[in-house]
N, C-alpha and C. Protein backbone atom coordinates (compact mmCIF):
# COMPACT_ATOMS: atom_id res chain seq x y z
N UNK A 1 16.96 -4.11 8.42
CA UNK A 1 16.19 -3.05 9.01
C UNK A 1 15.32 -2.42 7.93
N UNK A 2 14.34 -2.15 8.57
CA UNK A 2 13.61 -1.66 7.46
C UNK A 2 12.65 0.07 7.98
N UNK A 3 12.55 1.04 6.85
CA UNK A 3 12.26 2.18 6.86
C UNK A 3 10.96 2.59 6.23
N UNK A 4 10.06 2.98 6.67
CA UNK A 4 8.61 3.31 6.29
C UNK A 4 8.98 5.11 5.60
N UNK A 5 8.27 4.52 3.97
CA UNK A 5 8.85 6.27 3.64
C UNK A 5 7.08 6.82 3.24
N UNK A 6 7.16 7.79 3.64
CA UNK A 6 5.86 8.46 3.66
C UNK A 6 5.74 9.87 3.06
N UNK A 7 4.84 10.50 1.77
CA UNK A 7 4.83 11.28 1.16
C UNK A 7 4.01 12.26 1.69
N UNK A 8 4.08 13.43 1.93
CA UNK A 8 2.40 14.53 2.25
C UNK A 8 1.59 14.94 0.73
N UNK A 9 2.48 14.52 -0.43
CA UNK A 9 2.69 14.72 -1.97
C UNK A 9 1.23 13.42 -2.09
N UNK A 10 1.03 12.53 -1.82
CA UNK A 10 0.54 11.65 -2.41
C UNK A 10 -0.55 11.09 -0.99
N UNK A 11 -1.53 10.70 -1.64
CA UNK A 11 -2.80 10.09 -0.93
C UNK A 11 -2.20 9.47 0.64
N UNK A 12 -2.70 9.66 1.67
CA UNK A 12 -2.32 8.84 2.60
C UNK A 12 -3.14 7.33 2.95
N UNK A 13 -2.23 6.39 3.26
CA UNK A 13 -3.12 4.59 3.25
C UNK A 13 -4.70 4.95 3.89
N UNK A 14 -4.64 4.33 3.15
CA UNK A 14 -6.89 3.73 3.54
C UNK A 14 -7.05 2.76 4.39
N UNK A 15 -5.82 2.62 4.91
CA UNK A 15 -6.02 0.76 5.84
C UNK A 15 -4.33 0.97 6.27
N UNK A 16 -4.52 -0.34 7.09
CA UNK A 16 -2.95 -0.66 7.89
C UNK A 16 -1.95 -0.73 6.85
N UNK A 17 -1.34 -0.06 6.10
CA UNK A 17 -0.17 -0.25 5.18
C UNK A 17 0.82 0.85 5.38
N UNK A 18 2.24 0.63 4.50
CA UNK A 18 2.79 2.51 4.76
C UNK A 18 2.46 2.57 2.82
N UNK A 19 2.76 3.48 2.63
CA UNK A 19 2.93 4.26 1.21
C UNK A 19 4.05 3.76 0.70
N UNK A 20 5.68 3.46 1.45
CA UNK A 20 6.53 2.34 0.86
C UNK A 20 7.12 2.06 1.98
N UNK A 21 7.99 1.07 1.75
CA UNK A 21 8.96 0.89 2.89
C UNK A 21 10.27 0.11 1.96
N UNK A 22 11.07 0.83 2.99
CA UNK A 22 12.44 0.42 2.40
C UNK A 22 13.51 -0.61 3.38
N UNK A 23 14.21 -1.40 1.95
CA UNK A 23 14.66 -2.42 2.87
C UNK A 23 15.70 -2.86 2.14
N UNK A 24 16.92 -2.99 2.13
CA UNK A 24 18.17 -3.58 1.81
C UNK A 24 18.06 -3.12 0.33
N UNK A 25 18.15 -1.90 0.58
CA UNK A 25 18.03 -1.03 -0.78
C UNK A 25 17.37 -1.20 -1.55
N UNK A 26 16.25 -1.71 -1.25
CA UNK A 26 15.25 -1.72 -2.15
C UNK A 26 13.55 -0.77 -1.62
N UNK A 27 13.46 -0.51 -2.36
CA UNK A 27 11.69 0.95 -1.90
C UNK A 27 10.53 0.36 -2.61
N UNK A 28 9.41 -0.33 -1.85
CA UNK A 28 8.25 -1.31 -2.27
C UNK A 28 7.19 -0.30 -2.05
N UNK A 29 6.63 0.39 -3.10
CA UNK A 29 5.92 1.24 -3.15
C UNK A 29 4.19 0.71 -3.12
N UNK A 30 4.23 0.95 -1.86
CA UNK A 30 2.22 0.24 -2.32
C UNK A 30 1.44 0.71 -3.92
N UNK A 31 0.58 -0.06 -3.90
CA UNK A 31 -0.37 0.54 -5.17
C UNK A 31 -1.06 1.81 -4.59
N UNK A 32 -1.08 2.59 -5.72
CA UNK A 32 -1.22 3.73 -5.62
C UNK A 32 -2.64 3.98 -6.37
N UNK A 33 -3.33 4.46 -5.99
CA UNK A 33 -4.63 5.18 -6.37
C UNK A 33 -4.93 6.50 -6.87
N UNK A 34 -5.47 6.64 -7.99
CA UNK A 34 -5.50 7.70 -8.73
C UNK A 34 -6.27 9.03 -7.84
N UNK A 35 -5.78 9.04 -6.82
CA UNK A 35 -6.45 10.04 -5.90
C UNK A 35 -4.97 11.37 -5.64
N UNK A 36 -5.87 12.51 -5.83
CA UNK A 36 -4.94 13.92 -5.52
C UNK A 36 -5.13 14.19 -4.07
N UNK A 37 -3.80 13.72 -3.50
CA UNK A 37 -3.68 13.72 -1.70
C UNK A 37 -4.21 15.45 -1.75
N UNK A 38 -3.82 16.66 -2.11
CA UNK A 38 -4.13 18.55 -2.04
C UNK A 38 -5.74 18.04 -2.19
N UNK A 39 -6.46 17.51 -3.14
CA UNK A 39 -8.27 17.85 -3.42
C UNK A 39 -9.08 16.40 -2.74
N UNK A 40 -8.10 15.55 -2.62
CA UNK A 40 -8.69 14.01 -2.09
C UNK A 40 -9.80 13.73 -3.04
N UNK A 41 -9.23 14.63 -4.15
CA UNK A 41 -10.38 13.58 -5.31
C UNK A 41 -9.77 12.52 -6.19
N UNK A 42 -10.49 11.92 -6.89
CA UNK A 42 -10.45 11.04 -7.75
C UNK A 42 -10.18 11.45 -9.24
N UNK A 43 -8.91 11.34 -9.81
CA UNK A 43 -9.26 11.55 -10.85
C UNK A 43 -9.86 11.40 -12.26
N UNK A 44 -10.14 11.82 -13.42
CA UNK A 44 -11.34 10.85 -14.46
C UNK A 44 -10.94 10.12 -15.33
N UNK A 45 -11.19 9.01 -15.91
CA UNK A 45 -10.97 8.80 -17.01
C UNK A 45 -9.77 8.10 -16.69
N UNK A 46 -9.09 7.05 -18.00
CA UNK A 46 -8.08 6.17 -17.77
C UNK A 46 -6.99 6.85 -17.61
N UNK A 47 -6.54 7.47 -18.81
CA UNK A 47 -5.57 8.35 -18.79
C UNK A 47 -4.60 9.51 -17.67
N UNK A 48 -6.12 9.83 -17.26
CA UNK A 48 -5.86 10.89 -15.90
C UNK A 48 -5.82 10.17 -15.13
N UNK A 49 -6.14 9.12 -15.05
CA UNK A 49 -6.41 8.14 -13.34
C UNK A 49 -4.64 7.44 -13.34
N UNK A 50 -4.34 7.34 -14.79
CA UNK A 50 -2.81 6.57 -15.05
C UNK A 50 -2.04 7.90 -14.39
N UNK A 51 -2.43 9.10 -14.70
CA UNK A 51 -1.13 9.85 -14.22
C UNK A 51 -0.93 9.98 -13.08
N UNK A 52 -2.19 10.68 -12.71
CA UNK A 52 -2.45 10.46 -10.90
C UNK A 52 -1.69 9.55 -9.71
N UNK A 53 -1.83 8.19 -10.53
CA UNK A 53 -1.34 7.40 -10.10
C UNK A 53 0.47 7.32 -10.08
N UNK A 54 0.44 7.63 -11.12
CA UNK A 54 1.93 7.86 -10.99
C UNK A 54 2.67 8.75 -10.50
N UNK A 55 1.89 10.16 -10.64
CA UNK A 55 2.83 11.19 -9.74
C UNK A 55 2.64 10.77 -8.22
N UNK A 56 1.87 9.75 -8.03
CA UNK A 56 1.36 9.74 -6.63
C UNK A 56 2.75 8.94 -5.90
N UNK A 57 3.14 8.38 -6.99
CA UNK A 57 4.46 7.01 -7.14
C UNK A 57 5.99 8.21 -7.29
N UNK A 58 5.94 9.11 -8.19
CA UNK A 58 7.07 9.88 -8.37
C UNK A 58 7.21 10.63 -6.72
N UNK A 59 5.96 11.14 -6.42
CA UNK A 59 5.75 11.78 -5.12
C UNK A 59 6.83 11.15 -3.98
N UNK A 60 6.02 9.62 -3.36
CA UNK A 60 6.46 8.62 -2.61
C UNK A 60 8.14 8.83 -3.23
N UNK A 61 8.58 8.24 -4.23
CA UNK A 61 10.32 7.82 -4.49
C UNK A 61 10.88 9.05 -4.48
N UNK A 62 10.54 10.23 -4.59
CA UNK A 62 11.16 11.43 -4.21
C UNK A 62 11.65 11.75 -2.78
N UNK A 63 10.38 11.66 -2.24
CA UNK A 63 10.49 11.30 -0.63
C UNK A 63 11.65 10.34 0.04
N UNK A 64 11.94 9.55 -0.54
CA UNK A 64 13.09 8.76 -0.60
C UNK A 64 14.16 8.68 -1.04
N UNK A 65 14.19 9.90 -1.90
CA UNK A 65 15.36 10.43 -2.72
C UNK A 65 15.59 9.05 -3.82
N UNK A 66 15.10 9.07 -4.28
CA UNK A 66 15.29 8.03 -5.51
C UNK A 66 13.82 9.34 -6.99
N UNK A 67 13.94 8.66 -8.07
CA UNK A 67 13.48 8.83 -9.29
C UNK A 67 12.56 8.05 -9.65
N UNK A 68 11.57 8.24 -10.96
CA UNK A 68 10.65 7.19 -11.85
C UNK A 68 12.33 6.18 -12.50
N UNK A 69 13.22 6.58 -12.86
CA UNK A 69 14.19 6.19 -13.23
C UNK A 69 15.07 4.73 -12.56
N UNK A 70 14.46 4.93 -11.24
CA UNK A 70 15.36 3.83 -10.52
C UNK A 70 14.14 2.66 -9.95
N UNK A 71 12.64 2.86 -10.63
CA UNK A 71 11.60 1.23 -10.89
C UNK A 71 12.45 0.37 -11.33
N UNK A 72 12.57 -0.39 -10.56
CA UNK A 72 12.94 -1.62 -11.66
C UNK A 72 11.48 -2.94 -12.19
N UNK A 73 10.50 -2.65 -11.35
CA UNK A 73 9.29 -3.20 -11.59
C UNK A 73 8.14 -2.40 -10.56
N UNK A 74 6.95 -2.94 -11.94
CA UNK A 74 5.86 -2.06 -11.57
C UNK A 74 4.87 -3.13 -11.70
N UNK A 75 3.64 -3.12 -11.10
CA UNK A 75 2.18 -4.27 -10.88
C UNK A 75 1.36 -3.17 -11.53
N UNK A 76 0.48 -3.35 -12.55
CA UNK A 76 -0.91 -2.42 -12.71
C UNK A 76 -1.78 -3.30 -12.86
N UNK A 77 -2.68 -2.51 -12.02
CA UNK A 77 -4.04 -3.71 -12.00
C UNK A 77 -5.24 -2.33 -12.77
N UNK A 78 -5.54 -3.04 -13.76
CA UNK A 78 -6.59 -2.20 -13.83
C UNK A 78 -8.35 -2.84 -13.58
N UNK A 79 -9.06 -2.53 -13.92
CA UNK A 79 -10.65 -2.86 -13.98
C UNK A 79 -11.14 -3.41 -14.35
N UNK A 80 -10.41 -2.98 -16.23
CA UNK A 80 -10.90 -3.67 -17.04
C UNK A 80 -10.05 -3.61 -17.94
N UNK A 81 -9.63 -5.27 -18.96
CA UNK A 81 -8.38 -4.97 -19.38
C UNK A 81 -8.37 -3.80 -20.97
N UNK A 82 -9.59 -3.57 -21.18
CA UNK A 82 -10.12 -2.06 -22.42
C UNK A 82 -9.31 -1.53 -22.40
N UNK A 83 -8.94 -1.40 -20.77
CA UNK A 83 -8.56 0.21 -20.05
C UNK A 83 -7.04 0.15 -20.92
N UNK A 84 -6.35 -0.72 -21.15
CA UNK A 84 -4.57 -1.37 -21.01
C UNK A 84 -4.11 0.06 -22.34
N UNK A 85 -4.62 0.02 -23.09
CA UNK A 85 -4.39 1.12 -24.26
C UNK A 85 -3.90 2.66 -23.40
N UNK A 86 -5.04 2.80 -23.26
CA UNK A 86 -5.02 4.40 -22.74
C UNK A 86 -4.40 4.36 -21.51
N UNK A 87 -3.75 3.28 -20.84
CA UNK A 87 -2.83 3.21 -19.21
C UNK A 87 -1.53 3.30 -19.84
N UNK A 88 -1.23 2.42 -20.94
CA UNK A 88 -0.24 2.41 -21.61
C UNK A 88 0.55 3.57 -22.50
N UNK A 89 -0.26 4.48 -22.91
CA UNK A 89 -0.27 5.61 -23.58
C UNK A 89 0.25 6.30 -22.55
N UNK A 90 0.30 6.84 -21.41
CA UNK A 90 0.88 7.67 -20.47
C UNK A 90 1.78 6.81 -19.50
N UNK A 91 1.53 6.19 -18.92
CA UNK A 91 2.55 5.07 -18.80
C UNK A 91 3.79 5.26 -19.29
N UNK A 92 3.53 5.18 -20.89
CA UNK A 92 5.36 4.59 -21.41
C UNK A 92 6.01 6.59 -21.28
N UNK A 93 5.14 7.93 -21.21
CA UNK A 93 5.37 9.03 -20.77
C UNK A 93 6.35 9.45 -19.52
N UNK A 94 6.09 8.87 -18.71
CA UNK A 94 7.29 8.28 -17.71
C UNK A 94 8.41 8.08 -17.24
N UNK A 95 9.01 7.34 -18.33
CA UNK A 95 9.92 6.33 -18.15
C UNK A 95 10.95 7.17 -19.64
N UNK A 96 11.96 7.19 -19.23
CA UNK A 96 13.01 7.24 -20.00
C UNK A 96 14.14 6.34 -20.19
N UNK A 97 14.34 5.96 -21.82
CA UNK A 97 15.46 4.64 -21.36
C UNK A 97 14.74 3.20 -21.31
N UNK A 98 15.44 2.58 -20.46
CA UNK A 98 14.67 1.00 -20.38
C UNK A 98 13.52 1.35 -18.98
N UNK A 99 12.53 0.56 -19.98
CA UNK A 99 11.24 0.67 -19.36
C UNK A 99 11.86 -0.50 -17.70
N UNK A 100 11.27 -0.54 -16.69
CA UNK A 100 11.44 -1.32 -15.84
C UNK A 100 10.25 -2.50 -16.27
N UNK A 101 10.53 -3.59 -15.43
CA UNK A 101 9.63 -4.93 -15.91
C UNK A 101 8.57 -4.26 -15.16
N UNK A 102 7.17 -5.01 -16.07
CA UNK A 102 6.10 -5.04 -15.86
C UNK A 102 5.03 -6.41 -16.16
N UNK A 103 3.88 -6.22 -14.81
CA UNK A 103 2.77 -7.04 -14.77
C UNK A 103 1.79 -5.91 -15.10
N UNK A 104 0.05 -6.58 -15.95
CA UNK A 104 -0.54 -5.78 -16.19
C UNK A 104 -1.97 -6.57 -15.68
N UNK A 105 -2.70 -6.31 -15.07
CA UNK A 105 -3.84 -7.55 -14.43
C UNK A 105 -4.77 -6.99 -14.10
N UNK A 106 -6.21 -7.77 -14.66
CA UNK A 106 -7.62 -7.20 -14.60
C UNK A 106 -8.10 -7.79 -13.30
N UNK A 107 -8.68 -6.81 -12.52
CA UNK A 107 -9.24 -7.22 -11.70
C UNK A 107 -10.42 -7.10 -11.15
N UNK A 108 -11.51 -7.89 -10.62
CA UNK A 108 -13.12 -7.50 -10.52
C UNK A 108 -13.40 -6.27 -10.32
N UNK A 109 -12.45 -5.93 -9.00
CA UNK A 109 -12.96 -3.99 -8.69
C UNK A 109 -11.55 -4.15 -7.86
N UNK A 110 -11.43 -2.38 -8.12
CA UNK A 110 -10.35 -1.65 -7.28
C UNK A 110 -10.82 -0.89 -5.84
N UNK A 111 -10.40 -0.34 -5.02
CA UNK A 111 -10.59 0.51 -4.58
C UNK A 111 -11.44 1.85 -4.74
N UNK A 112 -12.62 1.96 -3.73
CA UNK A 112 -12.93 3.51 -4.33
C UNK A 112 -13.34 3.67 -5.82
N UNK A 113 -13.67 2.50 -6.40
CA UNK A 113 -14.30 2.25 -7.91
C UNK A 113 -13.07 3.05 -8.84
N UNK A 114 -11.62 3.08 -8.78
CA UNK A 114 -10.74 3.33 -9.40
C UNK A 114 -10.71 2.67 -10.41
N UNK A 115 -10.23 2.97 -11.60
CA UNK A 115 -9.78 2.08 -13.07
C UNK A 115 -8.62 1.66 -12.96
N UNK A 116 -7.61 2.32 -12.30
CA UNK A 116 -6.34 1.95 -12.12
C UNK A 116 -5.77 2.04 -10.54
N UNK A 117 -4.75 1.11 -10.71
CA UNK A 117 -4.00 1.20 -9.40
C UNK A 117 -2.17 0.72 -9.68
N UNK A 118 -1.05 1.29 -9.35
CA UNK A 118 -0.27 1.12 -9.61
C UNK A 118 0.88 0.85 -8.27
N UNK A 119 1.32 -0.44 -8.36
CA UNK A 119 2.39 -0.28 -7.37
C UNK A 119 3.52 -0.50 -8.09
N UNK A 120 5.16 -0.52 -7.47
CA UNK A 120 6.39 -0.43 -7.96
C UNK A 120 7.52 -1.05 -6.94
N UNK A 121 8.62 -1.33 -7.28
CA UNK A 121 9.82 -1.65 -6.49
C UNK A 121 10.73 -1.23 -7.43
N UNK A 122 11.69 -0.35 -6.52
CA UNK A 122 12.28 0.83 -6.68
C UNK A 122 13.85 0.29 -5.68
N UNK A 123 15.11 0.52 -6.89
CA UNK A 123 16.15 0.17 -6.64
C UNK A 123 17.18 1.31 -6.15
N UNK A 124 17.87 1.10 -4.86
CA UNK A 124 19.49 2.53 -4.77
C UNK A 124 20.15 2.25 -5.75
């Protein structure tokens, strides 16, 4: 069985998706977009677009009663792979302990001309 978890904390989908869904204890967090669901803006720059993105992710697994603590893997796609420094720099801010596994992947364009986009799978 599976459970659609949905944040008011974080951007709502742009298309047919949920924000995560949960399933045999596991929480598959869509990629997340550096967008502030309160201003529906965009935020600037790599750094800020990395956090964005992530509280947008802490938001969602809260909602679900889980932590940044219980990722066990994360996908970042960024723009351009330049960006990987300054994603990485707030990024490892995050995470306490063992980092969860990670993919890091350039891609032609994001969404909404974003630099970053971050999804996760998230363990009970």
């Amino acid at each position: 069985m599976k459970k659609v978890i949905c944040s008011e904390k974080a951007p709502g989908a742009i298309g047919p998706y949920s924000q995560a869904i949960e399933a045999g204890g596991m929480v598959f967090v869509s990629g997340q977009l550096p967008i502030d669901a309160a201003t529906g803006q965009m935020a600037e720059g790599i750094e800020g677009q990395t956090r964005q993105s992530l509280e947008n992710i802490k938001h969602i697994l809260e909602e679900a009663g889980l932590t940044m603590g219980d990722i066990v893997k994360t996908t970042v796609f960024l723009q351009d792979m330049s960006l990987f420094a300054g994603m990485n720099g707030v990024y490892a801010t995050y995470f306490d302990g063992a980092f969860p596994a990670r993919s890091a992947i350039a891609v032609k364009a994001l969404p909404k001309g974003a630099l970053v986009e971050i999804e996760c799978i998230a363990v009970r």
